[in-house]
PDB file of N, CA and C in Angstrom:
ATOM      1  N   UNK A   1     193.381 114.317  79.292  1.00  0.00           N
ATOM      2  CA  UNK A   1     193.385 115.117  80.499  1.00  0.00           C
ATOM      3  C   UNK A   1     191.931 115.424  80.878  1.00  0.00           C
ATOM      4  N   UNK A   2     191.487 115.206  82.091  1.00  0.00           N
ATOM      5  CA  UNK A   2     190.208 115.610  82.455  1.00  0.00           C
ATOM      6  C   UNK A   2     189.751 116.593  82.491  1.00  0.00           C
ATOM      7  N   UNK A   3     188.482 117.333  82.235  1.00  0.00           N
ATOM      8  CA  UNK A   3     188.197 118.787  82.441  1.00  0.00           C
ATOM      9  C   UNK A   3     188.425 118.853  84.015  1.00  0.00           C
ATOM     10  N   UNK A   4     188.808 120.199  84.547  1.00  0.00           N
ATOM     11  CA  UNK A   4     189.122 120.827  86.044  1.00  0.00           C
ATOM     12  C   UNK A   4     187.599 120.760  86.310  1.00  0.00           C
ATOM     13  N   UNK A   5     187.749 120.509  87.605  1.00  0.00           N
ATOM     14  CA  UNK A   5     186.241 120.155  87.987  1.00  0.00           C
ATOM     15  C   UNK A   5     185.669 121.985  88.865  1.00  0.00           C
ATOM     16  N   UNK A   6     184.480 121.870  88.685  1.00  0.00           N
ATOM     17  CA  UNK A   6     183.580 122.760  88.546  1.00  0.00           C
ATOM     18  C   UNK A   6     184.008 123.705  89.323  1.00  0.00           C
ATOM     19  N   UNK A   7     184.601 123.850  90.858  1.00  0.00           N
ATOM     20  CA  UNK A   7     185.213 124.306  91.866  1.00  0.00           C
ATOM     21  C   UNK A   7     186.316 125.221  91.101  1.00  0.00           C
ATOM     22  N   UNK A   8     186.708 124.999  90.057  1.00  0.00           N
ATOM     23  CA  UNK A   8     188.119 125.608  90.020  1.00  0.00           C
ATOM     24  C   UNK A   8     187.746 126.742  90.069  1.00  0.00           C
ATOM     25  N   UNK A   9     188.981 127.889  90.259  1.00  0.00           N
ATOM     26  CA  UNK A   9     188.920 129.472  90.278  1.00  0.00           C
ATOM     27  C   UNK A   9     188.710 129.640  89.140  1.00  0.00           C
ATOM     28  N   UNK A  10     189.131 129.172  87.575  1.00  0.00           N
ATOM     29  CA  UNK A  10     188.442 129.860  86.425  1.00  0.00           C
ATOM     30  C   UNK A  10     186.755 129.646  86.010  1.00  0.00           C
ATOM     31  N   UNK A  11     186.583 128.409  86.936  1.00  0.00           N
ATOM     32  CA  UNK A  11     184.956 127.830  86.400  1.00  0.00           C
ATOM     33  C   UNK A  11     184.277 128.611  87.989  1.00  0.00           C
ATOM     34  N   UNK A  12     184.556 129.080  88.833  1.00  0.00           N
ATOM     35  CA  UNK A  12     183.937 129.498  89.762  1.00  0.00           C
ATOM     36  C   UNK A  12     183.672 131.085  89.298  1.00  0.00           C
ATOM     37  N   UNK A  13     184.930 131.427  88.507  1.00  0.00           N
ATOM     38  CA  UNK A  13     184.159 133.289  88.422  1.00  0.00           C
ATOM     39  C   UNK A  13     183.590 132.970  86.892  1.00  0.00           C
ATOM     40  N   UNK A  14     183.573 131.861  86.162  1.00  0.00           N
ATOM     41  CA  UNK A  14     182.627 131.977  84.946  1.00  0.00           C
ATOM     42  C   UNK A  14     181.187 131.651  85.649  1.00  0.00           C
ATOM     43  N   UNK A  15     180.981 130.955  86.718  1.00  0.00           N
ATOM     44  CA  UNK A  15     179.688 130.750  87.413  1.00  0.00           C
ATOM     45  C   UNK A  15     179.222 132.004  87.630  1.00  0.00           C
ATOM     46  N   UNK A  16     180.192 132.918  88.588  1.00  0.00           N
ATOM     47  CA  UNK A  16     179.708 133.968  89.265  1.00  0.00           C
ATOM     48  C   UNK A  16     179.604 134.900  88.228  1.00  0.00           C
ATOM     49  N   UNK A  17     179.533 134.704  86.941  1.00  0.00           N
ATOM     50  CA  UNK A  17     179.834 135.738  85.669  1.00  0.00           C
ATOM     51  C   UNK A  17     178.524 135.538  84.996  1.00  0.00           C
ATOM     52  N   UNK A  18     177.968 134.099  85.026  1.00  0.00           N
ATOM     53  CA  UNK A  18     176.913 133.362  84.508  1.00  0.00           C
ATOM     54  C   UNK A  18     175.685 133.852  85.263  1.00  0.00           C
ATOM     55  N   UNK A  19     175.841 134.134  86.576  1.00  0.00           N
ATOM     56  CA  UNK A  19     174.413 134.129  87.571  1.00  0.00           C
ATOM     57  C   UNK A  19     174.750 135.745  87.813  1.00  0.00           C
ATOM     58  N   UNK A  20     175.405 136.566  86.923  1.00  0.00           N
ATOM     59  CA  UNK A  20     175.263 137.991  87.556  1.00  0.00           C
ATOM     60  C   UNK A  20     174.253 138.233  85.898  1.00  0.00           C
ATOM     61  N   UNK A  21     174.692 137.580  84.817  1.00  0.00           N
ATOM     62  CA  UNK A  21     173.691 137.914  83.681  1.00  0.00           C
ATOM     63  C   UNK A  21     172.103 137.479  83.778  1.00  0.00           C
ATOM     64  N   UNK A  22     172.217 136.037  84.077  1.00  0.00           N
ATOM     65  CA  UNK A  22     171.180 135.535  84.427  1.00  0.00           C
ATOM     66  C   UNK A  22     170.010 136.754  84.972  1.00  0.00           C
ATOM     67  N   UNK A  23     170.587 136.771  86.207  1.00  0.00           N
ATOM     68  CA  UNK A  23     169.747 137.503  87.032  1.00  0.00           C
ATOM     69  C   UNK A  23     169.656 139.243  86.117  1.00  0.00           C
ATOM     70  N   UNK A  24     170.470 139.782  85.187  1.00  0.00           N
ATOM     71  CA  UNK A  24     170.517 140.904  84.372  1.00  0.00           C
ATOM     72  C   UNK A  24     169.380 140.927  83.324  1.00  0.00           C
ATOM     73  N   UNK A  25     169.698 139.718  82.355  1.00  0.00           N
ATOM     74  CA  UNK A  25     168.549 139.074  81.710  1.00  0.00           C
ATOM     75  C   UNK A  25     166.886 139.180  82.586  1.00  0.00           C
ATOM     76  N   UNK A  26     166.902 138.329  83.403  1.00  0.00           N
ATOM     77  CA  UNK A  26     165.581 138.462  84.116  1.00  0.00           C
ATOM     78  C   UNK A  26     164.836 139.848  84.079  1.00  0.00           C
ATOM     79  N   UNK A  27     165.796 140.369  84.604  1.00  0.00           N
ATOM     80  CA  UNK A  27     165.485 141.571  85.263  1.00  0.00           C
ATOM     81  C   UNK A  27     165.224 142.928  83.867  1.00  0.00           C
ATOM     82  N   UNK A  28     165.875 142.325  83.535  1.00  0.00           N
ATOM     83  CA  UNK A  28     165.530 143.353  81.687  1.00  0.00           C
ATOM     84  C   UNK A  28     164.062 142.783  81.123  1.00  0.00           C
ATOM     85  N   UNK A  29     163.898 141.714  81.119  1.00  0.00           N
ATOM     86  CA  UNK A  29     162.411 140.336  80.397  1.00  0.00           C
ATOM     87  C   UNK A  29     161.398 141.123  81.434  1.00  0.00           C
ATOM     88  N   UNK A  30     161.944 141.024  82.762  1.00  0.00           N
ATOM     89  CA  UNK A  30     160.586 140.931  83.673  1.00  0.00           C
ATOM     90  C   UNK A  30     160.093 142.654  83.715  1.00  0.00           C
ATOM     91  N   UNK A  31     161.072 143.611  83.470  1.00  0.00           N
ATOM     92  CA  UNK A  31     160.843 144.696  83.492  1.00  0.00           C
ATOM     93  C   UNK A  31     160.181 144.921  81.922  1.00  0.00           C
ATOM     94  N   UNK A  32     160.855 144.695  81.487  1.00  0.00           N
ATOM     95  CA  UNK A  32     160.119 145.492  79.700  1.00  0.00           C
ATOM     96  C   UNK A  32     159.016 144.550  79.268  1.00  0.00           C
ATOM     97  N   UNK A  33     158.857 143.720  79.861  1.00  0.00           N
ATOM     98  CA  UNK A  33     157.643 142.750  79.683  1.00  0.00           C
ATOM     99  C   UNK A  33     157.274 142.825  78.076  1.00  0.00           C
ATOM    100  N   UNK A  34     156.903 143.941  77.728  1.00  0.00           N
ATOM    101  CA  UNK A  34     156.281 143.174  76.166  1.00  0.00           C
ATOM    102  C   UNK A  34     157.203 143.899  75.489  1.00  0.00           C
ATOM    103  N   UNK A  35     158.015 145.234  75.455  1.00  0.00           N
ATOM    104  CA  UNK A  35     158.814 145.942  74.587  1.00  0.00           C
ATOM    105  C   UNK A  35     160.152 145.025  73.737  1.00  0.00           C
ATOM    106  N   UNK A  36     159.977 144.979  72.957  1.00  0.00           N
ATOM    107  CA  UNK A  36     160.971 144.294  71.662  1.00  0.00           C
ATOM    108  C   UNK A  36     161.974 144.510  71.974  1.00  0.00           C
ATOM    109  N   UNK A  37     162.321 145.868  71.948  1.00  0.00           N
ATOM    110  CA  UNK A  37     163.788 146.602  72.271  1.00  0.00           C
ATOM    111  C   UNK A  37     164.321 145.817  73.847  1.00  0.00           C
ATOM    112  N   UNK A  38     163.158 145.481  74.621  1.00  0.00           N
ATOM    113  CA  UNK A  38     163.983 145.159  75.924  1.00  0.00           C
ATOM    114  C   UNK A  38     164.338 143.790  76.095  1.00  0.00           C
ATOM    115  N   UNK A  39     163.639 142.979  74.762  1.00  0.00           N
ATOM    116  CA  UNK A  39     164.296 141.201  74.758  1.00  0.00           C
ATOM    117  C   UNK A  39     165.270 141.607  73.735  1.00  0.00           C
ATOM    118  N   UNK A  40     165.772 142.004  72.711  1.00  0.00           N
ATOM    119  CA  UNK A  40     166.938 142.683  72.063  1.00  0.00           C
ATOM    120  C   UNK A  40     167.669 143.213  73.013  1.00  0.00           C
ATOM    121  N   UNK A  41     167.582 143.515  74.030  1.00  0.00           N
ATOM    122  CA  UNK A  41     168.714 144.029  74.930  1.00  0.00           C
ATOM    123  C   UNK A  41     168.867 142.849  75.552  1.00  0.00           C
ATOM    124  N   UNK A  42     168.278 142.120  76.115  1.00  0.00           N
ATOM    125  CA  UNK A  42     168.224 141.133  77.312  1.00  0.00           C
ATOM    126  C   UNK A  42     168.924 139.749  75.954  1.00  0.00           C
ATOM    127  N   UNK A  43     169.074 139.957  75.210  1.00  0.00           N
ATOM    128  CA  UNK A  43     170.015 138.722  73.939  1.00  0.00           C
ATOM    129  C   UNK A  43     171.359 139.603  74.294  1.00  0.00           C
ATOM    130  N   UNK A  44     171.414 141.114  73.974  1.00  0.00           N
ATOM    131  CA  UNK A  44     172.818 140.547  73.754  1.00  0.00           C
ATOM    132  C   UNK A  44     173.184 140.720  75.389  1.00  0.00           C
ATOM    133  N   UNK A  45     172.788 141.249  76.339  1.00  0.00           N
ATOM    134  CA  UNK A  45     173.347 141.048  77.571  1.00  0.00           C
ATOM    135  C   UNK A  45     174.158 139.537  78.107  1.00  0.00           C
ATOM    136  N   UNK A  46     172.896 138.542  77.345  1.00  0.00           N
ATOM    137  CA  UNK A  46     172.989 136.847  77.254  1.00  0.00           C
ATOM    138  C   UNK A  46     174.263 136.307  76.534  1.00  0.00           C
ATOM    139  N   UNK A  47     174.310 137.116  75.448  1.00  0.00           N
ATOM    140  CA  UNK A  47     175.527 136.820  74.710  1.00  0.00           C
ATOM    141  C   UNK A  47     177.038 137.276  75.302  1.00  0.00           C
ATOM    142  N   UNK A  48     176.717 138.377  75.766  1.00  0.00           N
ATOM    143  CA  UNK A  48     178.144 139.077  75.882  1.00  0.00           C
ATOM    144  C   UNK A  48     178.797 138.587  77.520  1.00  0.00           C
ATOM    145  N   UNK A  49     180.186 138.235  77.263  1.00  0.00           N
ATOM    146  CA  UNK A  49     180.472 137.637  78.053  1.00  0.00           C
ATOM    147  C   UNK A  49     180.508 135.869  78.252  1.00  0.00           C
ATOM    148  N   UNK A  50     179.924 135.445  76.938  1.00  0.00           N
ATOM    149  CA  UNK A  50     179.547 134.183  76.924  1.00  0.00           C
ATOM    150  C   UNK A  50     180.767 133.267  76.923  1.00  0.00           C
ATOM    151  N   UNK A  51     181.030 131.861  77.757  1.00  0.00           N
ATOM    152  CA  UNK A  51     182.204 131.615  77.962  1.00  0.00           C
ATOM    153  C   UNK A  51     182.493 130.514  76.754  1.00  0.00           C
ATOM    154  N   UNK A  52     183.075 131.335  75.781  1.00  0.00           N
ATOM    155  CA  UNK A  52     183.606 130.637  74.410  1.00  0.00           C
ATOM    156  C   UNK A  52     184.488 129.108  74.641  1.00  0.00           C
ATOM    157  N   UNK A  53     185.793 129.325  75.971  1.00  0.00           N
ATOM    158  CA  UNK A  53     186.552 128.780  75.973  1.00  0.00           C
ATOM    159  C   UNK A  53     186.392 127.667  76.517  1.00  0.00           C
ATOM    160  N   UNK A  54     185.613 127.552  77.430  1.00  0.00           N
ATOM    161  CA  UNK A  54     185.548 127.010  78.346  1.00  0.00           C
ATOM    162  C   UNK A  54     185.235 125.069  78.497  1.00  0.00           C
ATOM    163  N   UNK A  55     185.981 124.250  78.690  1.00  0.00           N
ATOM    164  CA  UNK A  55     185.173 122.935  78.353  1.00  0.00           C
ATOM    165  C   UNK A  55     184.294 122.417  79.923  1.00  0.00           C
ATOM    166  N   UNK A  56     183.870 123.015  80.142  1.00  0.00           N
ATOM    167  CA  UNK A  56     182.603 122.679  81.541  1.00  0.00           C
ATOM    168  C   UNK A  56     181.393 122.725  81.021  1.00  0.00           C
ATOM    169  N   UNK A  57     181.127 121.184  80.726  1.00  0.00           N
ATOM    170  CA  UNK A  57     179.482 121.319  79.710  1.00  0.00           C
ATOM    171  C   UNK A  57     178.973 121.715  80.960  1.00  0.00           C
ATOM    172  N   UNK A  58     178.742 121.595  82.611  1.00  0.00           N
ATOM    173  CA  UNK A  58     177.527 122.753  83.167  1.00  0.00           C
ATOM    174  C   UNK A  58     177.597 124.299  83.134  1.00  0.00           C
ATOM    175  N   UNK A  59     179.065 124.668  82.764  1.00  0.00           N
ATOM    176  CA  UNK A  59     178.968 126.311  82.631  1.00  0.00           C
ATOM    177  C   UNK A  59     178.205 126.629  81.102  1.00  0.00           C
ATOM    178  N   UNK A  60     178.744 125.620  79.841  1.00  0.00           N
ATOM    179  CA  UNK A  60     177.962 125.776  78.550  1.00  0.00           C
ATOM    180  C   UNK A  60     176.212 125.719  78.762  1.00  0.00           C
ATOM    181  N   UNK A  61     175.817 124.773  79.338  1.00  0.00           N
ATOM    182  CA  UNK A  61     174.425 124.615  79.568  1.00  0.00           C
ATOM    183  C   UNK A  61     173.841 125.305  79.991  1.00  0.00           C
ATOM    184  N   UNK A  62     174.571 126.330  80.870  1.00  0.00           N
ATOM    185  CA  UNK A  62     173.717 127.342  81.858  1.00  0.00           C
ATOM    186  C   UNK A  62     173.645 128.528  80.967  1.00  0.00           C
ATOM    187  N   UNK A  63     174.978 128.668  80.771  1.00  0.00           N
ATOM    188  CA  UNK A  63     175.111 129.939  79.458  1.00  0.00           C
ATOM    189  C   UNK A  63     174.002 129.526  78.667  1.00  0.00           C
ATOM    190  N   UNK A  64     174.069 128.510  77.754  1.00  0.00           N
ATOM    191  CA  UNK A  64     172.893 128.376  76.912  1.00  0.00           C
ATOM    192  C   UNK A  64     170.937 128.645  77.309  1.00  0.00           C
ATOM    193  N   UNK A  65     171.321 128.461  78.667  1.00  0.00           N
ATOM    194  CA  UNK A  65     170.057 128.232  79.324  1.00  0.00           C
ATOM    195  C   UNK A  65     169.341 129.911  79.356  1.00  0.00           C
ATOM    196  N   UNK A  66     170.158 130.485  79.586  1.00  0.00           N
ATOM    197  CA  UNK A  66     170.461 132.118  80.034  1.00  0.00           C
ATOM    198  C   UNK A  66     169.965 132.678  78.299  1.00  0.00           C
ATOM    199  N   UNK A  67     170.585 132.226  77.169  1.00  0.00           N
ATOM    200  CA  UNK A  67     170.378 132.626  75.700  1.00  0.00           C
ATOM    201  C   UNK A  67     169.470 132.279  75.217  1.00  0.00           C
ATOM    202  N   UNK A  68     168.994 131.078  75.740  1.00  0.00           N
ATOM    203  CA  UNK A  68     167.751 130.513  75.146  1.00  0.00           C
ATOM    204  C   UNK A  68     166.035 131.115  75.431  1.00  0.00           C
ATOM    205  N   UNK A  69     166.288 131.676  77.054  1.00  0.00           N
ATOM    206  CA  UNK A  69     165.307 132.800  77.492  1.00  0.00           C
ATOM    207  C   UNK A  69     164.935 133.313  77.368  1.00  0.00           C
ATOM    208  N   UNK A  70     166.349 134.426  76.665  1.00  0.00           N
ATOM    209  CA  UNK A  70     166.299 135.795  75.936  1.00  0.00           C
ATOM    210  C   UNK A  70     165.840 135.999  74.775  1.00  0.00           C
ATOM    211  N   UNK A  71     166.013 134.285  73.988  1.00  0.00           N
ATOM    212  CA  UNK A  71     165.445 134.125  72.813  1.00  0.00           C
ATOM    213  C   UNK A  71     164.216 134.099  72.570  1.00  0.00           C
ATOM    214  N   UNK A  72     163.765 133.376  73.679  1.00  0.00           N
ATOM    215  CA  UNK A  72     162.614 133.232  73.670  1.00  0.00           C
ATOM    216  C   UNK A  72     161.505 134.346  74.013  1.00  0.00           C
ATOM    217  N   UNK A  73     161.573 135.552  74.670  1.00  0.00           N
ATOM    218  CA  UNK A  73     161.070 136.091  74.790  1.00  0.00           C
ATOM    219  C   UNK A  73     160.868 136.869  73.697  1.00  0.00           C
ATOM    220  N   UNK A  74     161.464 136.986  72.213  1.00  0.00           N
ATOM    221  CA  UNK A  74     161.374 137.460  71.605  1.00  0.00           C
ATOM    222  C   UNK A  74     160.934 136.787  69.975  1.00  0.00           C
ATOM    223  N   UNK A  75     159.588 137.454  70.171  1.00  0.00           N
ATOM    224  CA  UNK A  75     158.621 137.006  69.292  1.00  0.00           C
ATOM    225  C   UNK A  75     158.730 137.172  67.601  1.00  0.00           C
ATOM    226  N   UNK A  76     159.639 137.921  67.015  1.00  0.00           N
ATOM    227  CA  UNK A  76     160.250 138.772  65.878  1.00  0.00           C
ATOM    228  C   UNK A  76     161.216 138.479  66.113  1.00  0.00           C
ATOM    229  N   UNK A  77     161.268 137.163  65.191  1.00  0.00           N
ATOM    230  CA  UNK A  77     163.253 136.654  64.957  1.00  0.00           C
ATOM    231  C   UNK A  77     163.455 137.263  63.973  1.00  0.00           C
ATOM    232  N   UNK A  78     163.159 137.463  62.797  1.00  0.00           N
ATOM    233  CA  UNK A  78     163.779 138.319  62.048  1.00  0.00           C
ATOM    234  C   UNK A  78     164.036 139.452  62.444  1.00  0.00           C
ATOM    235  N   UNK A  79     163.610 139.895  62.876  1.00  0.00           N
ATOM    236  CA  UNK A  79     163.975 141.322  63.367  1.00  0.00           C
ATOM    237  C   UNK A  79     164.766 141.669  64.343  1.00  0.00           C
ATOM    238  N   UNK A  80     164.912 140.366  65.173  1.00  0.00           N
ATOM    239  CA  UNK A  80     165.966 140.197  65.907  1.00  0.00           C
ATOM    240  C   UNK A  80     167.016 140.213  65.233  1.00  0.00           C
ATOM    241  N   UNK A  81     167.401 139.782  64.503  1.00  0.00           N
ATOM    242  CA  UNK A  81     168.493 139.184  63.524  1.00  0.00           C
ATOM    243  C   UNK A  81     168.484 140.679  63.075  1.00  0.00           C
ATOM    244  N   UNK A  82     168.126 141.265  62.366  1.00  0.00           N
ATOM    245  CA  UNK A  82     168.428 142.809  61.937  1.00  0.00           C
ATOM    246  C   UNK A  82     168.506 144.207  62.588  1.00  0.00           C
ATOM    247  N   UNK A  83     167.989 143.451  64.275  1.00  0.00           N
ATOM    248  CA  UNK A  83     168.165 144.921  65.169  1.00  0.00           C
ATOM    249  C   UNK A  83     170.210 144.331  65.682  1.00  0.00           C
ATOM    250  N   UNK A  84     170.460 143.058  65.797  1.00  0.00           N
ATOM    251  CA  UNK A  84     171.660 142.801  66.086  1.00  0.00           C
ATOM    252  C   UNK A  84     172.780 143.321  65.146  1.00  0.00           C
ATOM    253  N   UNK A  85     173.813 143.603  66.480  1.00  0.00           N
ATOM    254  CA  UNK A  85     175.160 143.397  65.122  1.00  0.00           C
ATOM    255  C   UNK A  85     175.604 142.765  64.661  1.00  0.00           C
ATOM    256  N   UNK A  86     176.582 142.424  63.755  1.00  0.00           N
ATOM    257  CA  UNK A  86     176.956 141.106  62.745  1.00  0.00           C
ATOM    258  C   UNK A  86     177.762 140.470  64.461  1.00  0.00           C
ATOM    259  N   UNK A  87     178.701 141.378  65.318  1.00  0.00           N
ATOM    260  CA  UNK A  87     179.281 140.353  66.169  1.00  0.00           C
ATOM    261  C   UNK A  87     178.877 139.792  66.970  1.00  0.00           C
ATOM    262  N   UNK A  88     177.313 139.823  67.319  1.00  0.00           N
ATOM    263  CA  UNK A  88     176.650 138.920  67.820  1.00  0.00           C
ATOM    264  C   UNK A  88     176.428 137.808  67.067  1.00  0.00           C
ATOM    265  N   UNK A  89     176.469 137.426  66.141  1.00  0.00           N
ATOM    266  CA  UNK A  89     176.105 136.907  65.017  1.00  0.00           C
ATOM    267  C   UNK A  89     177.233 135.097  65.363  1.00  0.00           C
ATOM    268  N   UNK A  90     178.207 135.445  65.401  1.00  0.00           N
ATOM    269  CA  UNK A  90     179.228 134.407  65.773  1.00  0.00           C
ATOM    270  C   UNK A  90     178.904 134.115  67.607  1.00  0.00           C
ATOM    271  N   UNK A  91     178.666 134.917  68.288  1.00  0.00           N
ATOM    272  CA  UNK A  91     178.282 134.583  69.679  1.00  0.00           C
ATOM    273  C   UNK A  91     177.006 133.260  69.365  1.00  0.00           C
ATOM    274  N   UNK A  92     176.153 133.975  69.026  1.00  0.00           N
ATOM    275  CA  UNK A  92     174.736 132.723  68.386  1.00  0.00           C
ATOM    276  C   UNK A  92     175.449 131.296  67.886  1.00  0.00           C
ATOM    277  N   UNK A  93     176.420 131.289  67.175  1.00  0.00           N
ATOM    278  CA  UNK A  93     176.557 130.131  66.314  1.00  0.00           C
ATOM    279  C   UNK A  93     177.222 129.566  67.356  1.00  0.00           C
ATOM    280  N   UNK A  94     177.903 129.719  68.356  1.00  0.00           N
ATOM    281  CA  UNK A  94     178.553 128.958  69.203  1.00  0.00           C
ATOM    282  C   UNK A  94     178.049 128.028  69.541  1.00  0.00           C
TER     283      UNK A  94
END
């Protein structure tokens, strides 16, 4: 069976679900600019909500694109890893 193509109503509000974090993320990075605590917020904002189910590798890619940001802005992975909760922990491994 083919994946439902990108248009559908469940892949259209995971889009519109995708570009309301996106732009949440940004806006947390671009505001706290160097504060730790505000790329630790701007991960799990990235995480939560992340579309587990979904088989639309462009909704996965974007999601990923969105986590990978958040990651990146944050210079203290370990400490990332220990300011998180364990249930972020399975969001990451996805």
């Amino acid at each position: 069976m083919p994946p439902p193509p990108i248009d559908s109503k469940p892949n259209q509000s995971i889009r519109q679900n995708l570009r309301r974090r996106a732009q949440t993320v940004s806006a947390s990075l671009d505001w706290g600019k160097s504060g730790f605590s505000a790329g630790v917020e701007a991960l799990k904002t990235a995480l939560e909500g992340s579309p587990p189910n979904t088989r639309d590798e462009r909704c996965k890619s974007a999601n990923w694109i969105i986590v990978h940001r958040a990651i990146m802005a944050i210079k203290d992975v370990d400490g990332m890893f220990s300011s998180l909760d364990p249930e972020y922990y399975d969001f990451l491994m996805r």
